[in-house]
Protein backbone atom coordinates (compact mmCIF):
# COMPACT_ATOMS: atom_id res chain seq x y z
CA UNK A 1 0.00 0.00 0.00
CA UNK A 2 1.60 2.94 -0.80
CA UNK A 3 1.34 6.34 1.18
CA UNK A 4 -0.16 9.42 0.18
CA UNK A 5 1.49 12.51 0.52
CA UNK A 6 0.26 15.06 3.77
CA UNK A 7 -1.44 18.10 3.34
CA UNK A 8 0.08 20.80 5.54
CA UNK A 9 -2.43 23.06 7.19
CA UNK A 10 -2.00 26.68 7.35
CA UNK A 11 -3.28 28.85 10.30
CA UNK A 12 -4.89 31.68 9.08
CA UNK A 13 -2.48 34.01 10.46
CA UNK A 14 0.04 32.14 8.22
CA UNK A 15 -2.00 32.49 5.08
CA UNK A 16 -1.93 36.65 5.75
CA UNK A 17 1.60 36.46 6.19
CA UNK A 18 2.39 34.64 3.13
CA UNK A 19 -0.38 36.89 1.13
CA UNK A 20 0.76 39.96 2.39
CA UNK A 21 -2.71 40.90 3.52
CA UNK A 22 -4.58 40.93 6.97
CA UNK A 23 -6.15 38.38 8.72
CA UNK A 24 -9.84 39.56 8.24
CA UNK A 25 -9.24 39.61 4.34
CA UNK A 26 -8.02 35.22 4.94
CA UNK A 27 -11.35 35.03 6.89
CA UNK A 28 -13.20 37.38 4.13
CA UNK A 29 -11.94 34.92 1.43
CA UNK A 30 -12.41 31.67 4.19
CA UNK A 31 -16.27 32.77 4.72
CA UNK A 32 -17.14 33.95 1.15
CA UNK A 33 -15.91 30.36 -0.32
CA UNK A 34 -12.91 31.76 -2.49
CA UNK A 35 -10.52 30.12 -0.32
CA UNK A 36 -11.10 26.23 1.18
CA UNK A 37 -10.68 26.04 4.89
CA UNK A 38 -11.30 23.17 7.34
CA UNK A 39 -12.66 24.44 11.19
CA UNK A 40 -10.62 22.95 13.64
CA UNK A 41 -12.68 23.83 16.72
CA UNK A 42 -13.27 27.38 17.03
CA UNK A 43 -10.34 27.88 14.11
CA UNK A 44 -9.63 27.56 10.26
CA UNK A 45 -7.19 26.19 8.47
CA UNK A 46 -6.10 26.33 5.34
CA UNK A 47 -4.84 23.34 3.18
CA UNK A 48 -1.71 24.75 1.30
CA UNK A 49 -2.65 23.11 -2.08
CA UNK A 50 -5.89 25.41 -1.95
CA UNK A 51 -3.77 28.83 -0.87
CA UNK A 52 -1.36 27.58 -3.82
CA UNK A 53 -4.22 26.88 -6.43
CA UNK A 54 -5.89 30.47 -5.27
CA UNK A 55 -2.52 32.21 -5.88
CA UNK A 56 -1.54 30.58 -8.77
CA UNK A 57 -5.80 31.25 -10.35
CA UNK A 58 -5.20 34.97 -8.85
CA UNK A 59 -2.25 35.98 -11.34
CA UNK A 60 -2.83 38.69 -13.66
CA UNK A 61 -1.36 39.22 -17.17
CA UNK A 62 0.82 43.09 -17.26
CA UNK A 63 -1.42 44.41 -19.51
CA UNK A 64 -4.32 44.15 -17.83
CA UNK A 65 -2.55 46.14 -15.00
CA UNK A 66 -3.26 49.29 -17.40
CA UNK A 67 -6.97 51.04 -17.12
């Protein structure tokens, strides 16, 4: 039987760190269902696979930077 790799769990204090951004906007994105979280008692966590697969769907081209 062969093992399956572990999903690491991000706090969500860890998620604003590595986004750059507060923790109310992880709980904004957590509670509108942008971001996958699992509750862990009273707290979320975030699966690292989902904060990658938001990042990587949140990119945006350079000229689209322009208005």
């Amino acid at each position: 039987m062969s093992e399956q790799p572990r999903t690491r769990f991000l706090t969500v204090a860890e998620v604003a760190e590595i986004m750059r951004v507060s923790r109310m906007t992880v709980y904004r994105l957590v509670h509108s269902g942008e971001m996958p979280a699992v509750r862990v008692g009273q707290s979320y966590r975030v699966p690292q696979d989902a904060l990658e697969q938001y990042l990587a769907a949140s990119y945006v081209e350079g000229d689209r930077l322009t208005s």
